[in-house]
PDB file of N, CA and C in Angstrom:
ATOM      1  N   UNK A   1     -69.325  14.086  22.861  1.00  0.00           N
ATOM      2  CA  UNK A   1     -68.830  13.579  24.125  1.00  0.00           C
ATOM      3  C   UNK A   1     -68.014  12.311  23.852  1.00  0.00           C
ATOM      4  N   UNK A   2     -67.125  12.025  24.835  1.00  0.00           N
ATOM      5  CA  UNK A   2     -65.877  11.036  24.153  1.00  0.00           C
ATOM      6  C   UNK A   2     -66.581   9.894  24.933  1.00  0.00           C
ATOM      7  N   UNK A   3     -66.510   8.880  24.559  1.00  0.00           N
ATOM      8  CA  UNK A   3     -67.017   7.940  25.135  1.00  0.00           C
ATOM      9  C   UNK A   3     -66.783   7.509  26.896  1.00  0.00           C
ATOM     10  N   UNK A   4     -67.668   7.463  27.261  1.00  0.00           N
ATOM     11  CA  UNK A   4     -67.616   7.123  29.184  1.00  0.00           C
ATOM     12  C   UNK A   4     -67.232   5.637  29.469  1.00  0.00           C
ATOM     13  N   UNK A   5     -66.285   5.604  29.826  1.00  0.00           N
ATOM     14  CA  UNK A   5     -65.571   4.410  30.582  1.00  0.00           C
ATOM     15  C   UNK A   5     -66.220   3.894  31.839  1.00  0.00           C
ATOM     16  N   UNK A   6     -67.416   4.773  32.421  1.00  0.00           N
ATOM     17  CA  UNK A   6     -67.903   4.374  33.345  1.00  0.00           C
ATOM     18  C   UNK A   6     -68.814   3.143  33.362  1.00  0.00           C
ATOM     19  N   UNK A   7     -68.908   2.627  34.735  1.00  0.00           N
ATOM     20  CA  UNK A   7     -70.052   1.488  34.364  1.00  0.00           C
ATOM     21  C   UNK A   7     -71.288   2.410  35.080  1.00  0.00           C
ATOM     22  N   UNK A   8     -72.257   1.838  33.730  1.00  0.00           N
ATOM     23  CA  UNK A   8     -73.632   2.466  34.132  1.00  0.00           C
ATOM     24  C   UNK A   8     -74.448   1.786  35.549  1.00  0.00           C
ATOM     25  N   UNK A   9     -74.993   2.615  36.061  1.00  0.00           N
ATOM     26  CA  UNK A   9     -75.889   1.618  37.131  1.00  0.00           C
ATOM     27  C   UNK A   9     -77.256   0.708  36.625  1.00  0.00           C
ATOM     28  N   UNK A  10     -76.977  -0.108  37.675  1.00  0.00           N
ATOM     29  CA  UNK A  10     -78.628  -1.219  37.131  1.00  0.00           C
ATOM     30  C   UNK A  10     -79.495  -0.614  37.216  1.00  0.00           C
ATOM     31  N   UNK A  11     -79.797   0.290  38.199  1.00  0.00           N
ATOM     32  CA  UNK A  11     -81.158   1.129  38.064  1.00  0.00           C
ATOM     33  C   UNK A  11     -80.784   2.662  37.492  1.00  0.00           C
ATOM     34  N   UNK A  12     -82.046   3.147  37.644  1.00  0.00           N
ATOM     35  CA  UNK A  12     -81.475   4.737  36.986  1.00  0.00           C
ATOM     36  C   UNK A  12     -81.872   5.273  37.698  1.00  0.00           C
ATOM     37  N   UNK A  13     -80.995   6.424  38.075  1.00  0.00           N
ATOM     38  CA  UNK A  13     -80.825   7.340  39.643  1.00  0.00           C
ATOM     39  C   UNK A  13     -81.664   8.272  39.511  1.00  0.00           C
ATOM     40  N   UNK A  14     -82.419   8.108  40.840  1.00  0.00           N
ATOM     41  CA  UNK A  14     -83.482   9.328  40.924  1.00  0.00           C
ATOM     42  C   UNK A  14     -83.168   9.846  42.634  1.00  0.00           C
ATOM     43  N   UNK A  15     -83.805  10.698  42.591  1.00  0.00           N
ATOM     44  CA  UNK A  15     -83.805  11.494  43.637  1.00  0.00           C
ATOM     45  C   UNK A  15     -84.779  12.043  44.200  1.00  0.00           C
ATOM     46  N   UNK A  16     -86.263  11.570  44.707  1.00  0.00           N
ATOM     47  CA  UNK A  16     -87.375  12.340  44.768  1.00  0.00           C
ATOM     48  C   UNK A  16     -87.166  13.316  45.831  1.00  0.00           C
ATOM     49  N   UNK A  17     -86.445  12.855  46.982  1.00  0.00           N
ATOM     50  CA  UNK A  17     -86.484  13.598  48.197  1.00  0.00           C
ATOM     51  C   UNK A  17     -86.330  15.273  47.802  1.00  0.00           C
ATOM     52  N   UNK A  18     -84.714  15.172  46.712  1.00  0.00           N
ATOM     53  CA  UNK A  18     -84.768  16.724  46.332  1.00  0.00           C
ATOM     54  C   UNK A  18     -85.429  16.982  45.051  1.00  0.00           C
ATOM     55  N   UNK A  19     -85.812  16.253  43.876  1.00  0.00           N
ATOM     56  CA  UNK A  19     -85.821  16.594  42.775  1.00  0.00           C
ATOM     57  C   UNK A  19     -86.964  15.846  42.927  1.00  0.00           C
ATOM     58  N   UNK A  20     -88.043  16.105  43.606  1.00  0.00           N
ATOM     59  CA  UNK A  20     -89.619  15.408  42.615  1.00  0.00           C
ATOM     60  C   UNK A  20     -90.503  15.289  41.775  1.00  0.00           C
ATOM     61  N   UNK A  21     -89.786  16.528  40.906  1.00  0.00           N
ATOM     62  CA  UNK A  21     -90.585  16.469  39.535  1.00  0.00           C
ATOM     63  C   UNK A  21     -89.186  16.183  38.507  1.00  0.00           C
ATOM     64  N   UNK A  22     -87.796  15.575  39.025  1.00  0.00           N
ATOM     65  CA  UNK A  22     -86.867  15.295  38.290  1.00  0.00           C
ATOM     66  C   UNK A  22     -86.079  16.355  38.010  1.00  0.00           C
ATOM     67  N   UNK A  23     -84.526  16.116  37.760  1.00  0.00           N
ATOM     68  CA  UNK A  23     -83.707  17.034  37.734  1.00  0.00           C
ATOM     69  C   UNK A  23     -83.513  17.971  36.718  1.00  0.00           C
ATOM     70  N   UNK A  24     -84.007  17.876  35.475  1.00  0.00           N
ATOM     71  CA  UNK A  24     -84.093  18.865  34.605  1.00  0.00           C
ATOM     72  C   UNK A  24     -85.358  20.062  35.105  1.00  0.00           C
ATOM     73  N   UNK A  25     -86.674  18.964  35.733  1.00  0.00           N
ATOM     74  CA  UNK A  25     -87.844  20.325  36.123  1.00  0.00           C
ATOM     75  C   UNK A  25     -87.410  20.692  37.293  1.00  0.00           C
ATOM     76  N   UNK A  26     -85.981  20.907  37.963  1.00  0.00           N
ATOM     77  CA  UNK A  26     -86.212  21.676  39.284  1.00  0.00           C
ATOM     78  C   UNK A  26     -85.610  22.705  38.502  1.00  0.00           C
ATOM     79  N   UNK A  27     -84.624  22.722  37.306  1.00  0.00           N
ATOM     80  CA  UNK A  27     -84.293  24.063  36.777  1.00  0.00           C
ATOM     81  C   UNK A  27     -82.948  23.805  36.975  1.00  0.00           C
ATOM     82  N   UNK A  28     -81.711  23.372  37.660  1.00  0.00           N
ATOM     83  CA  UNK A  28     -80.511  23.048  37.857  1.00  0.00           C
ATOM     84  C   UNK A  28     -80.306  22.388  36.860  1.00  0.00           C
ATOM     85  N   UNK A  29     -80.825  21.401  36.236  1.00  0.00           N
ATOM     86  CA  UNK A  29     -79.655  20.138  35.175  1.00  0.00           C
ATOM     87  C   UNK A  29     -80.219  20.850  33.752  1.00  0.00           C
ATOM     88  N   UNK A  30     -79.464  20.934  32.817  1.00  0.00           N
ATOM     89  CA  UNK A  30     -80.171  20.257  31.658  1.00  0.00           C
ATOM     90  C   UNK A  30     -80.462  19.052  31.266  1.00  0.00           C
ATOM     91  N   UNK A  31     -81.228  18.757  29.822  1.00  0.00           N
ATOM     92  CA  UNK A  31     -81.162  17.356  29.615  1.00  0.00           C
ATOM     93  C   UNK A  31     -80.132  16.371  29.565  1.00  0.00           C
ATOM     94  N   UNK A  32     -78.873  17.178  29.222  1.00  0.00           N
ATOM     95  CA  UNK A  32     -77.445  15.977  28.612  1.00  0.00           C
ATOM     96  C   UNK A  32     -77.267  15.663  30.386  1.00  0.00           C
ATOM     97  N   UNK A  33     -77.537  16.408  31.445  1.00  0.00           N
ATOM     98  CA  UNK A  33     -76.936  16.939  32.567  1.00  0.00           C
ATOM     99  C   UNK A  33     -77.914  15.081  33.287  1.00  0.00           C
ATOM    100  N   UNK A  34     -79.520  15.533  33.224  1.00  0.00           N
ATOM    101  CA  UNK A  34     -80.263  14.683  33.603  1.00  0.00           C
ATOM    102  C   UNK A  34     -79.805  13.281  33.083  1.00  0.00           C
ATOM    103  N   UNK A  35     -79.579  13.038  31.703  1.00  0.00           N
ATOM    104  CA  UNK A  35     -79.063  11.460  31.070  1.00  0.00           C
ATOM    105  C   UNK A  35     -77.883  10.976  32.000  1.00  0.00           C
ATOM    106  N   UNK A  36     -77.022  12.302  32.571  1.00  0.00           N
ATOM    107  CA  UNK A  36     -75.808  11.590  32.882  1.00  0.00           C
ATOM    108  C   UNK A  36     -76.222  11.113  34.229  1.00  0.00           C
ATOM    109  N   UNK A  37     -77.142  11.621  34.682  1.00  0.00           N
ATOM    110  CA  UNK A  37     -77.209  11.214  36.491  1.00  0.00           C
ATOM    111  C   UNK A  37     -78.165  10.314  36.269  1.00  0.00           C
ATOM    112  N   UNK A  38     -79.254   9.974  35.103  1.00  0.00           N
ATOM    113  CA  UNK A  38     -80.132   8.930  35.311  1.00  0.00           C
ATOM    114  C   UNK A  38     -79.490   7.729  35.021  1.00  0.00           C
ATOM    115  N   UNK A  39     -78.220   7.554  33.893  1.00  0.00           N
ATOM    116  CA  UNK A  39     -77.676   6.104  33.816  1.00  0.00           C
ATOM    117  C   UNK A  39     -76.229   6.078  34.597  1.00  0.00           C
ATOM    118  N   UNK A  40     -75.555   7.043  34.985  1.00  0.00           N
ATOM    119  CA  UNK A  40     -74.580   6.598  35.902  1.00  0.00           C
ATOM    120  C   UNK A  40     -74.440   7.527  37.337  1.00  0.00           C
ATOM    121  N   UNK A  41     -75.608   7.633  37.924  1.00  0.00           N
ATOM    122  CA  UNK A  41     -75.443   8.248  38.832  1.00  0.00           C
ATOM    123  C   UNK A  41     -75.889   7.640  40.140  1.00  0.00           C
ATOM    124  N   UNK A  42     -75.745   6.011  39.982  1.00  0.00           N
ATOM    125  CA  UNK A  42     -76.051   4.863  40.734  1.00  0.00           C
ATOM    126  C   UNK A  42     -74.759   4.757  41.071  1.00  0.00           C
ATOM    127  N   UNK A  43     -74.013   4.310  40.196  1.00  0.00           N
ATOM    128  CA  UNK A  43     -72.650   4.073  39.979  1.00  0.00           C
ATOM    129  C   UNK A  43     -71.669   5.142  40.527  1.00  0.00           C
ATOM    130  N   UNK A  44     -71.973   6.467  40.414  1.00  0.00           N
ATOM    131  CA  UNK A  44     -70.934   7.286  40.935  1.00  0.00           C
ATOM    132  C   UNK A  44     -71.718   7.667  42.417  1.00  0.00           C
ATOM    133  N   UNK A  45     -72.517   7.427  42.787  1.00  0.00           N
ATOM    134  CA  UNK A  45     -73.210   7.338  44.373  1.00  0.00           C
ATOM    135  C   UNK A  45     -71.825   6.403  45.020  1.00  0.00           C
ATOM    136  N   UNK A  46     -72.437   5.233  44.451  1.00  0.00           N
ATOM    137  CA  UNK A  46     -71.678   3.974  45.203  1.00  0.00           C
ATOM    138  C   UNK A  46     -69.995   4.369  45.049  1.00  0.00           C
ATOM    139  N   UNK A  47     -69.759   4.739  44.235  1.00  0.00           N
ATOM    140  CA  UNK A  47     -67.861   4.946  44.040  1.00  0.00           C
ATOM    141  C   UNK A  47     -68.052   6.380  45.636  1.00  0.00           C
ATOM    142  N   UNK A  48     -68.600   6.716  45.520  1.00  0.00           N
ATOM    143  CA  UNK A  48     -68.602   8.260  46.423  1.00  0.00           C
ATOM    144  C   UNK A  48     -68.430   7.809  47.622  1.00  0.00           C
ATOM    145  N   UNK A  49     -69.442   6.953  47.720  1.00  0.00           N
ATOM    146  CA  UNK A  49     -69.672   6.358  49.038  1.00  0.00           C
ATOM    147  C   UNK A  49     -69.019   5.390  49.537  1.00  0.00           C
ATOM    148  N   UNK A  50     -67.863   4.761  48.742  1.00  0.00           N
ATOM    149  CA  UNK A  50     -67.097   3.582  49.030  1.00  0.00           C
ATOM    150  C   UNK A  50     -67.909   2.188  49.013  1.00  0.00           C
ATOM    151  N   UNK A  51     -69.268   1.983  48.423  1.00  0.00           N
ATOM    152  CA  UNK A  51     -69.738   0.538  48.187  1.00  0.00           C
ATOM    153  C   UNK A  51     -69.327   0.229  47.038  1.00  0.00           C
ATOM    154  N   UNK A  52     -68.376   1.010  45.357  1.00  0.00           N
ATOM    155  CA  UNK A  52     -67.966   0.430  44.469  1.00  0.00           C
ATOM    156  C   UNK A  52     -66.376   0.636  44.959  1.00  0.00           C
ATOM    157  N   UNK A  53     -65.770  -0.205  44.106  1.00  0.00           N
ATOM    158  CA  UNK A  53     -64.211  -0.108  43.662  1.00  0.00           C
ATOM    159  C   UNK A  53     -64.392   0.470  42.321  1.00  0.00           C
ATOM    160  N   UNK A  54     -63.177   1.603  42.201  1.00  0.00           N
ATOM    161  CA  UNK A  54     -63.164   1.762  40.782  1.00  0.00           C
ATOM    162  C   UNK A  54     -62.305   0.494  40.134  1.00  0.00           C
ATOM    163  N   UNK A  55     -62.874   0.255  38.990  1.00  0.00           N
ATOM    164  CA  UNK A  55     -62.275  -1.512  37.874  1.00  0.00           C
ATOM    165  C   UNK A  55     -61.666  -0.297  36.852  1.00  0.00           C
ATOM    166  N   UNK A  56     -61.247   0.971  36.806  1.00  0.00           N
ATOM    167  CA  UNK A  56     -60.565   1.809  36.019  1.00  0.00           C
ATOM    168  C   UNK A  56     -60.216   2.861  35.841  1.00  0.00           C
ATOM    169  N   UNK A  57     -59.243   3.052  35.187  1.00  0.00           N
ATOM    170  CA  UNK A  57     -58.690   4.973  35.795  1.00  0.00           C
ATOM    171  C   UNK A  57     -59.762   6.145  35.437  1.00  0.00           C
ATOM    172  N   UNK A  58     -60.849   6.139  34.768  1.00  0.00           N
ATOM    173  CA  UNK A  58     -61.712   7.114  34.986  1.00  0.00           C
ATOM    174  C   UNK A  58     -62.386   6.965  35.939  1.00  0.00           C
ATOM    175  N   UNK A  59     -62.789   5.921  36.794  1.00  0.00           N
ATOM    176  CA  UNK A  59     -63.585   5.490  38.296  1.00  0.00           C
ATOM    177  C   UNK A  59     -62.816   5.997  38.744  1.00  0.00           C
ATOM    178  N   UNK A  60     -61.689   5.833  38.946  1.00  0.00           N
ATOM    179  CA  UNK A  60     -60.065   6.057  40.059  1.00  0.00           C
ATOM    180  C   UNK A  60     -60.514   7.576  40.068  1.00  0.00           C
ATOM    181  N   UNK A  61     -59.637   8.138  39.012  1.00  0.00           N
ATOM    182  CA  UNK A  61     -60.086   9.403  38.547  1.00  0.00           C
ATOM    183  C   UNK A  61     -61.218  10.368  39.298  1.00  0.00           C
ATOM    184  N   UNK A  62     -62.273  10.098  39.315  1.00  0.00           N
ATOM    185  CA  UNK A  62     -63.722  10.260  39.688  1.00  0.00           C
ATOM    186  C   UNK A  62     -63.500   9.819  41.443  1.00  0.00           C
ATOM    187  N   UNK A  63     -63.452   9.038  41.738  1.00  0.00           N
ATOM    188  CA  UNK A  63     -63.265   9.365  43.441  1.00  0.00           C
ATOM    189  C   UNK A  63     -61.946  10.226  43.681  1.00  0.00           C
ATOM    190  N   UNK A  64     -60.939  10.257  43.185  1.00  0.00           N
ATOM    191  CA  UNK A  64     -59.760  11.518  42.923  1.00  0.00           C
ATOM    192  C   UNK A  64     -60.688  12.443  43.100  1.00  0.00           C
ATOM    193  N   UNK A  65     -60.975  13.343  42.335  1.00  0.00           N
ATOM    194  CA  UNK A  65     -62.034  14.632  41.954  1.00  0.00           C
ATOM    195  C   UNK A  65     -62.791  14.739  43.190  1.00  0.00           C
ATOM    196  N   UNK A  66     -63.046  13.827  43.707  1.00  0.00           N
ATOM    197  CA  UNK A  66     -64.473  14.444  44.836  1.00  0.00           C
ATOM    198  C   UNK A  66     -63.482  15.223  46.057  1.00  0.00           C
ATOM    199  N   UNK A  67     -62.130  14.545  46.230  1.00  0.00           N
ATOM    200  CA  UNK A  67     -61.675  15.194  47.246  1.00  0.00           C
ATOM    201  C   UNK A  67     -60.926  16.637  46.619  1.00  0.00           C
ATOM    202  N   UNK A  68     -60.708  16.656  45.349  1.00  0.00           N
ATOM    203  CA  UNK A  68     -59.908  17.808  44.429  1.00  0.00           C
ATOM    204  C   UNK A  68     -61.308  18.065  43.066  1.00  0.00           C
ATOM    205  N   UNK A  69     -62.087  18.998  43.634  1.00  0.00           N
ATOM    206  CA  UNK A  69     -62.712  19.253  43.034  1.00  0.00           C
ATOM    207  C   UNK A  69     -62.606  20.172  41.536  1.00  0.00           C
ATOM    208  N   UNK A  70     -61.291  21.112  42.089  1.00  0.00           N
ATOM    209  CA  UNK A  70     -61.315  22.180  41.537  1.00  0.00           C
ATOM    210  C   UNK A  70     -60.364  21.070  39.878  1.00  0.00           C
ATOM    211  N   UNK A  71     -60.234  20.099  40.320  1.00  0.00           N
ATOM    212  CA  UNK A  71     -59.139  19.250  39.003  1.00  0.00           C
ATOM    213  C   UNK A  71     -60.241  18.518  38.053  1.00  0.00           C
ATOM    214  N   UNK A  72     -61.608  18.489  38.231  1.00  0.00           N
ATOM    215  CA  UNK A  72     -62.680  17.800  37.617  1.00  0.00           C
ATOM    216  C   UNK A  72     -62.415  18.277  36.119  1.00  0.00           C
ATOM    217  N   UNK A  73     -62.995  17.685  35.202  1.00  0.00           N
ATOM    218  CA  UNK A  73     -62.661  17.388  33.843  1.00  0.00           C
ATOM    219  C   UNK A  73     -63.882  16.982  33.022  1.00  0.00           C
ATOM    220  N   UNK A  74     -64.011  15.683  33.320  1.00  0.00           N
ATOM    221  CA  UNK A  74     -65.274  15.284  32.416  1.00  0.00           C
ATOM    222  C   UNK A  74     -66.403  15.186  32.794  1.00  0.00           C
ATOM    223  N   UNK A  75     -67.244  15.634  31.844  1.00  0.00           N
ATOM    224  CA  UNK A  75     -68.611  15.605  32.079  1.00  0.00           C
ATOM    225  C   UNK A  75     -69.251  15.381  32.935  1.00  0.00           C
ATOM    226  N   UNK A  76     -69.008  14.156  33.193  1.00  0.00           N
ATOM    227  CA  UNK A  76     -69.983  12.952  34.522  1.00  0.00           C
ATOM    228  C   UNK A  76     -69.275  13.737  35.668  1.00  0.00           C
ATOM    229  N   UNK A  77     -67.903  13.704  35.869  1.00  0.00           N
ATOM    230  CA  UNK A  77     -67.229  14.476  37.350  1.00  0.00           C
ATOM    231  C   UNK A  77     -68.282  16.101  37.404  1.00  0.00           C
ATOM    232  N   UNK A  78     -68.167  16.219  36.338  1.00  0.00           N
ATOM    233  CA  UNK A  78     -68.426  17.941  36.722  1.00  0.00           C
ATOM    234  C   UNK A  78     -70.238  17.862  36.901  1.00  0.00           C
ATOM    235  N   UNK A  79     -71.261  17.033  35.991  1.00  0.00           N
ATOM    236  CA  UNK A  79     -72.475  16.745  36.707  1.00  0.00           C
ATOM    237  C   UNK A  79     -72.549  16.480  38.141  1.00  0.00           C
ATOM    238  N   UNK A  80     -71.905  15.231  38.883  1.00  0.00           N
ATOM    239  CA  UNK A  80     -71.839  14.910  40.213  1.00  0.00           C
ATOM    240  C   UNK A  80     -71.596  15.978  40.926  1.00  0.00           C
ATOM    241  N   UNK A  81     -70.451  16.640  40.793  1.00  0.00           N
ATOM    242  CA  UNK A  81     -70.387  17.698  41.578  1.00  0.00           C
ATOM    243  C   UNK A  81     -70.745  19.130  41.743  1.00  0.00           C
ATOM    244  N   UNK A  82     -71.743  19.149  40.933  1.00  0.00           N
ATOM    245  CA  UNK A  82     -72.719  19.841  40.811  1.00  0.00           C
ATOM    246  C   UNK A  82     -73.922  19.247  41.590  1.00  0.00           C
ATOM    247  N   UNK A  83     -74.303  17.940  41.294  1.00  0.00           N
ATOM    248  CA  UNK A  83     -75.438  17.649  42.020  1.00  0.00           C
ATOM    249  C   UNK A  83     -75.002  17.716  43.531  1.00  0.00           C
ATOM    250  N   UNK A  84     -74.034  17.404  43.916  1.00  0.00           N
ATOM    251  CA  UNK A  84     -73.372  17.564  45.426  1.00  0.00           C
ATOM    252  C   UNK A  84     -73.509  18.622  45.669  1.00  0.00           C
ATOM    253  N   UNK A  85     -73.354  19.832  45.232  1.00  0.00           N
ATOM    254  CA  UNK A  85     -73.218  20.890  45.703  1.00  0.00           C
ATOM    255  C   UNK A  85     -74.344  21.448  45.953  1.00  0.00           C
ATOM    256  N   UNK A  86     -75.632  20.773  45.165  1.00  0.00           N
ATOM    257  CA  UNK A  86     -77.027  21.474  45.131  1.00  0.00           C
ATOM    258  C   UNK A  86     -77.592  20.578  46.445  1.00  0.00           C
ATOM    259  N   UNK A  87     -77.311  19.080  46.731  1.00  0.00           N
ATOM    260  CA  UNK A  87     -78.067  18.529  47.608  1.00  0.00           C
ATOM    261  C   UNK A  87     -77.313  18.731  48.535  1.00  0.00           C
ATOM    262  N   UNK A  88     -75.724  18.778  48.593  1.00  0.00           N
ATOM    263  CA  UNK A  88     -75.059  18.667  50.086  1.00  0.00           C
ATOM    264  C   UNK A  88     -74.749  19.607  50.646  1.00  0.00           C
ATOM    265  N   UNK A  89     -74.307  20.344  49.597  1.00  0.00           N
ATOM    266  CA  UNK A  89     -73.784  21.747  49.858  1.00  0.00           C
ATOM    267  C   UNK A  89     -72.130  21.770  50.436  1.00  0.00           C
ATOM    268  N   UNK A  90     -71.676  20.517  49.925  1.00  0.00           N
ATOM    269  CA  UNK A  90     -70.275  20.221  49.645  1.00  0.00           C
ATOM    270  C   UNK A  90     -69.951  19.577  48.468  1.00  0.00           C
ATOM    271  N   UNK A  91     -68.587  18.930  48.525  1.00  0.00           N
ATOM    272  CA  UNK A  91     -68.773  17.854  47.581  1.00  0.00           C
ATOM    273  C   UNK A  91     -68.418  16.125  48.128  1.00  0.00           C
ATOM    274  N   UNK A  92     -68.946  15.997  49.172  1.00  0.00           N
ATOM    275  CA  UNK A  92     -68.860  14.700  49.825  1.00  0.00           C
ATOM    276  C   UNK A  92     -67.819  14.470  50.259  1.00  0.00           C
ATOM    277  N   UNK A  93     -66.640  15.348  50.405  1.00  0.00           N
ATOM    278  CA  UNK A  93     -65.319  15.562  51.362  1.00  0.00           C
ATOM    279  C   UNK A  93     -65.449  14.739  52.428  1.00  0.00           C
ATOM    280  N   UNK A  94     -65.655  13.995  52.612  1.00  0.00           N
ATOM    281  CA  UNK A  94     -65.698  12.963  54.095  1.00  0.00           C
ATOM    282  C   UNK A  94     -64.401  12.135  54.223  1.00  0.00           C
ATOM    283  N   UNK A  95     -64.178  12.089  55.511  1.00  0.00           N
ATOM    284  CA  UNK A  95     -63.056  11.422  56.149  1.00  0.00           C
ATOM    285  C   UNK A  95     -63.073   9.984  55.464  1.00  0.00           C
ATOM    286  N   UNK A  96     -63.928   8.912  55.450  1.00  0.00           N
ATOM    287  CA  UNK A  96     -63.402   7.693  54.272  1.00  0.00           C
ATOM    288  C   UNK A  96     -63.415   8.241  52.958  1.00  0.00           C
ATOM    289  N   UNK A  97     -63.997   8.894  52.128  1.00  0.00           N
ATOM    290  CA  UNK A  97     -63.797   9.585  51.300  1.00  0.00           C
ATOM    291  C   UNK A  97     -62.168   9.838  50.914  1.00  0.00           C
ATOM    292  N   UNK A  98     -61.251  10.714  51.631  1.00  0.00           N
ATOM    293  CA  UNK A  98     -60.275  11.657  51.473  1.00  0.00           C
ATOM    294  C   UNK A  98     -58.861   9.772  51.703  1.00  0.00           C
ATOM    295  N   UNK A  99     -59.856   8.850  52.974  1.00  0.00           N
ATOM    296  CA  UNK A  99     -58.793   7.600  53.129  1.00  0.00           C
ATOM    297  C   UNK A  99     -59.005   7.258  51.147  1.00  0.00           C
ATOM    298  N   UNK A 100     -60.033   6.686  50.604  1.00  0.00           N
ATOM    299  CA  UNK A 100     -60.479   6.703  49.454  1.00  0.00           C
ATOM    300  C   UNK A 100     -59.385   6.982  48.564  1.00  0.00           C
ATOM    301  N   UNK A 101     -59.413   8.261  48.469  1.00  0.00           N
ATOM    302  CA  UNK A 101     -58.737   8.895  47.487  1.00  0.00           C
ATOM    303  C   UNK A 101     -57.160   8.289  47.705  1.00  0.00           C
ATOM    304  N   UNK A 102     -56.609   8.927  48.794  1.00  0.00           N
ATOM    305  CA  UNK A 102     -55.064   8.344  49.132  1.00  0.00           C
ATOM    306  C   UNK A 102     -55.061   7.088  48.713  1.00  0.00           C
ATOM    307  N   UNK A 103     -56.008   5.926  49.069  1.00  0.00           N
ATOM    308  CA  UNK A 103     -55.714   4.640  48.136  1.00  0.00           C
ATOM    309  C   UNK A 103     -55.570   4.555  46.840  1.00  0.00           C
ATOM    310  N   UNK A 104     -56.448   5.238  46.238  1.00  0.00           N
ATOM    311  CA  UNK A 104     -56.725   5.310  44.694  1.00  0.00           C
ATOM    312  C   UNK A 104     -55.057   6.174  43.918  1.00  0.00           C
ATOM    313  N   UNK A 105     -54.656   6.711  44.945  1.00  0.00           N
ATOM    314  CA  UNK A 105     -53.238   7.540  44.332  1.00  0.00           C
ATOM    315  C   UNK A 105     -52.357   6.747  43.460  1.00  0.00           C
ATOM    316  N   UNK A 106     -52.017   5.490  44.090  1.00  0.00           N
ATOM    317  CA  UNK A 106     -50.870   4.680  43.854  1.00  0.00           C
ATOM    318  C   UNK A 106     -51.453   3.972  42.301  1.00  0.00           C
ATOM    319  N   UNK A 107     -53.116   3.952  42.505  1.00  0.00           N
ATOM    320  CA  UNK A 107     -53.531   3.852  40.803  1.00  0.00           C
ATOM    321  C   UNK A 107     -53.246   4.839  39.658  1.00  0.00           C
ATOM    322  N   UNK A 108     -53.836   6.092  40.694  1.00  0.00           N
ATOM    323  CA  UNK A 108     -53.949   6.644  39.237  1.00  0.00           C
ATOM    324  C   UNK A 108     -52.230   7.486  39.416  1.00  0.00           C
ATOM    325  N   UNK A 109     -50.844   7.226  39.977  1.00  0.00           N
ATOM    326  CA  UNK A 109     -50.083   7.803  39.331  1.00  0.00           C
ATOM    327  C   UNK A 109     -49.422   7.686  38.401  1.00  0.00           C
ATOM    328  N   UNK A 110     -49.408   9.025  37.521  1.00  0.00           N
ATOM    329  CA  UNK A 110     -48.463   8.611  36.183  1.00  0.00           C
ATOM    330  C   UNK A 110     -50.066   8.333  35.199  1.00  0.00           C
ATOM    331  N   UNK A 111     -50.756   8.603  35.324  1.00  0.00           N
ATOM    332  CA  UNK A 111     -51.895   8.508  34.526  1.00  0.00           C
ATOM    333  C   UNK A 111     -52.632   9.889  34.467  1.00  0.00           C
ATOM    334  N   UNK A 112     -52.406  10.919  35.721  1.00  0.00           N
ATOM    335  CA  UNK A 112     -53.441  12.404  35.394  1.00  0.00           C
ATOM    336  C   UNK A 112     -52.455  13.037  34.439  1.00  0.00           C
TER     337      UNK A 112
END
């Protein structure tokens, strides 16, 4: 795996509500799958949700992807949206979301 540009979260992401015996024992993640959502899946919550700024074009990138799913790429994008799809049954397509992305354009063009 090429090294992650992401910033990890301070805590490590859990999920009891859906996953209470953890995301590898519900049978959906594997282990590489579980590492990626336990150290940056704080971090890509908050980018999802608009409480982070991405500080770089793989963050940029990564709120890009949630509204263009089908363009996902690395690892961490394609975990998240997988876990979205198992808890939301979308991929967090929401109206600040999609404003989100259109901001993030003028970053990441000339960089996909």
């Amino acid at each position: 795996m090429k090294h992650i540009q992401f910033r990890m979260g301070q805590h490590q992401f859990e999920d009891h509500e859906n996953f209470p015996d953890g995301f590898v024992e519900s049978g959906h993640f594997t282990d590489a799958e579980e590492e990626m959502l336990v150290y940056w899946g704080e971090t890509m919550m908050a980018l999802a949700c608009g409480e982070l700024e991405p500080v770089n074009e793989e963050e940029a990138h990564f709120i890009f992807i949630l509204a263009h799913p089908k363009l996902a790429m690395s690892p961490l994008e394609k975990v998240w949206l997988k876990y979205c799809d198992i808890t939301c049954g979308s991929y967090l397509a929401t109206e600040s979301l999609r404003k989100k992305t259109f901001e993030n354009k003028a970053y990441l063009r000339g960089r996909l």
